[in-house]
Protein backbone atom coordinates (compact mmCIF):
# COMPACT_ATOMS: atom_id res chain seq x y z
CA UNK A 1 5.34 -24.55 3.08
CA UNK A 2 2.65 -22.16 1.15
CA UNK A 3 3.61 -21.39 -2.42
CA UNK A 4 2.46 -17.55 -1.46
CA UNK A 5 5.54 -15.52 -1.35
CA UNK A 6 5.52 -11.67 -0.49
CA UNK A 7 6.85 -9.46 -2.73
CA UNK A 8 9.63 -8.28 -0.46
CA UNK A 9 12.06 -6.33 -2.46
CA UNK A 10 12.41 -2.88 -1.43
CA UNK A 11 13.13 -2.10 -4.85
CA UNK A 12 9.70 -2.38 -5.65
CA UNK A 13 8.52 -0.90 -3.06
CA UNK A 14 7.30 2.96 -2.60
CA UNK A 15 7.11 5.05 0.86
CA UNK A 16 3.58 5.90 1.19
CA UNK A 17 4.64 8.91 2.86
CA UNK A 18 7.15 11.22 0.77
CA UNK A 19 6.52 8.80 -2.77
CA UNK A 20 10.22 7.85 -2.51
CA UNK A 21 11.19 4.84 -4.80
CA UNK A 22 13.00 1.87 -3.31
CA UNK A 23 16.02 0.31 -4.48
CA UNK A 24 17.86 -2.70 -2.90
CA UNK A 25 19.50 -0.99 -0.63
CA UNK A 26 16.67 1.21 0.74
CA UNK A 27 15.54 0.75 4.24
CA UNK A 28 11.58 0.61 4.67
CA UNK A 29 9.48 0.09 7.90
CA UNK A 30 6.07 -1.21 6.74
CA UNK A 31 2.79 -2.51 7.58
CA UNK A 32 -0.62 -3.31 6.20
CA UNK A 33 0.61 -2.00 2.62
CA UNK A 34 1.83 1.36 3.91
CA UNK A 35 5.76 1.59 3.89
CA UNK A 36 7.84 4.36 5.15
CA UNK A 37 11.25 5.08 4.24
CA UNK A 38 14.25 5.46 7.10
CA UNK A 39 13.88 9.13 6.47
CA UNK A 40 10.58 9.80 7.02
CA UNK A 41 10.55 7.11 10.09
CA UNK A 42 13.26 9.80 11.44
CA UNK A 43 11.65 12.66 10.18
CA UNK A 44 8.21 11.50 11.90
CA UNK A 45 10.38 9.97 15.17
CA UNK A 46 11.73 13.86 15.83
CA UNK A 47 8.15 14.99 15.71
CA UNK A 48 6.66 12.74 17.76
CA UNK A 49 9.15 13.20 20.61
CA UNK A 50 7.88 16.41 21.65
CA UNK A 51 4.92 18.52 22.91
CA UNK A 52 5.22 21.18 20.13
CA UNK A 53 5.76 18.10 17.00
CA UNK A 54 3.16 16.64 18.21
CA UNK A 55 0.91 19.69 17.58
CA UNK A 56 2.51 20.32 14.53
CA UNK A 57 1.53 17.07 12.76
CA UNK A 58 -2.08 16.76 14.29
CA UNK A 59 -4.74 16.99 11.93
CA UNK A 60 -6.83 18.42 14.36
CA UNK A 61 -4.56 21.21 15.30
CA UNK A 62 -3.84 22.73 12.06
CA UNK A 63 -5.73 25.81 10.78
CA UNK A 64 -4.78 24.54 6.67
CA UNK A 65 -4.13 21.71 5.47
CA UNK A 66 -0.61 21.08 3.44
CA UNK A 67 -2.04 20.88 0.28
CA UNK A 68 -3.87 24.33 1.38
CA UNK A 69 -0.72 25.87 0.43
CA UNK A 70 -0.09 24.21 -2.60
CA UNK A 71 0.33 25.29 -6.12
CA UNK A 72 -1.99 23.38 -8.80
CA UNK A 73 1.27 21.52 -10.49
CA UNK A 74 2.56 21.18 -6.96
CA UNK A 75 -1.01 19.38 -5.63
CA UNK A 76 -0.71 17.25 -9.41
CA UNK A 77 2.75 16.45 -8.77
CA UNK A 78 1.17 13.78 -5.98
CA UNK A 79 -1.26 12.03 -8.04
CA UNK A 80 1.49 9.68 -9.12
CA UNK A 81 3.14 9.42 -5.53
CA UNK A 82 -0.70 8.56 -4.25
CA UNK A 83 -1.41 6.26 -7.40
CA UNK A 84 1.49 4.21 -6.86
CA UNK A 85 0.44 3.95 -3.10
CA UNK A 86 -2.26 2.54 -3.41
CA UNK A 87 -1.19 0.01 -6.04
CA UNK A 88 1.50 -0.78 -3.62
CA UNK A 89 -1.89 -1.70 -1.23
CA UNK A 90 -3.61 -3.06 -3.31
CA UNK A 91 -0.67 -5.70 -4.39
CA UNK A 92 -0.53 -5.96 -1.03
CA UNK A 93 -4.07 -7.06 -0.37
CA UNK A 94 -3.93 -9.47 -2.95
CA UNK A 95 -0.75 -11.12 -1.46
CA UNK A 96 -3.07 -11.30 1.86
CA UNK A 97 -5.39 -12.94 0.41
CA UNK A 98 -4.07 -15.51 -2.09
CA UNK A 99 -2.48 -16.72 1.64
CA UNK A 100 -5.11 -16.85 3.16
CA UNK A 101 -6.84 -18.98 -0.11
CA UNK A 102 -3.85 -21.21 0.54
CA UNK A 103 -4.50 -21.40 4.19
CA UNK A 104 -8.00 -23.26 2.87
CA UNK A 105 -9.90 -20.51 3.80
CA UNK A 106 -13.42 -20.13 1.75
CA UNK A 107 -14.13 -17.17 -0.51
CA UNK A 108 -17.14 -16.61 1.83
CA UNK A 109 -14.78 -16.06 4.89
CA UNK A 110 -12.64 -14.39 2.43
CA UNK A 111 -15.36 -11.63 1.13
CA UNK A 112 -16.54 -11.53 4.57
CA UNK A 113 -13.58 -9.85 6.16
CA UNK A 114 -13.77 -6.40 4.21
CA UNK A 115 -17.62 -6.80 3.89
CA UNK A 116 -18.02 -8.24 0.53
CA UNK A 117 -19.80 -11.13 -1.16
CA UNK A 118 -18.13 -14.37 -1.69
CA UNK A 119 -18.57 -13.85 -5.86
CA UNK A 120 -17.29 -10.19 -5.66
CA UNK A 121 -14.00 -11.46 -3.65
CA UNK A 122 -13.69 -14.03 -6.12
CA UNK A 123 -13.85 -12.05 -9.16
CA UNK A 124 -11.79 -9.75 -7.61
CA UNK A 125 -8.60 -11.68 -6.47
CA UNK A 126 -9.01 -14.68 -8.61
CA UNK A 127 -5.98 -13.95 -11.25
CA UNK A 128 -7.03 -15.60 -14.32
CA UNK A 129 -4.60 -16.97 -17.35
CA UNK A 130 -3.93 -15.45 -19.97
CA UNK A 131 -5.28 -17.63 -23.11
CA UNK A 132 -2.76 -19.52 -24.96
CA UNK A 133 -1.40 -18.33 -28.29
CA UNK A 134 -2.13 -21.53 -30.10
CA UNK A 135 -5.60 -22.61 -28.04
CA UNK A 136 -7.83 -21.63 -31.15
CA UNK A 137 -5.28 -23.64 -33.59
């Protein structure tokens, strides 16, 4: 058995989409560091099942953006919800790769996957200790 556990607890988790906050109870659907709450899965599901959703969540479809017709303390108000995102991803990552450390696999294969040296993988996920209150006594 590894000793890597995932953090699993939807109260510490964040949908990536509307910036809601877990707690125990809440119900996420998740991958690769993204997590959507049961509402937005439904919202999104209702879109998705027709012609005329579809068209009105494409990217490539819309004249403006959302945040075209935002105020400036309504376009602030989702720095947070997009900062804790990608902390939530970047947790994530690090899970993903302490694993794979524990799966034996080098830091070169390691810094390899998202196209970065072995020493910059290594500096980046290797959690150091903090030093000891008494080590200088």
């Amino acid at each position: 058995m590894l000793a890597c556990e995932m953090d699993t607890n939807p109260a510490h988790k964040t949908c990536s989409f509307c910036g809601l906050q877990g707690t125990a109870d809440t119900l996420f659907a998740g991958g690769l560091g993204a997590m959507m709450c049961s509402d937005c899965v439904s919202a999104f599901h209702m879109e998705f099942s027709s012609e005329e959703g579809r068209q009105s969540i494409s990217l490539r479809s819309r004249p403006r953006m959302p945040w075209d017709e935002m105020s400036d303390t309504e376009l602030l108000s989702k720095l947070p919800k997009i900062a804790a995102t990608a902390t939530q991803v970047s947790s994530f990552l690090g899970e993903w790769v302490q694993l794979a450390r524990e799966r034996g696999l080098s830091w070169t294969e390691i810094g390899q996957a998202p196209g970065v040296s072995r020493r910059a993988a290594r500096e980046r996920f290797t959690k150091t200790k903090p030093p000891e209150a008494n080590a200088s006594a």
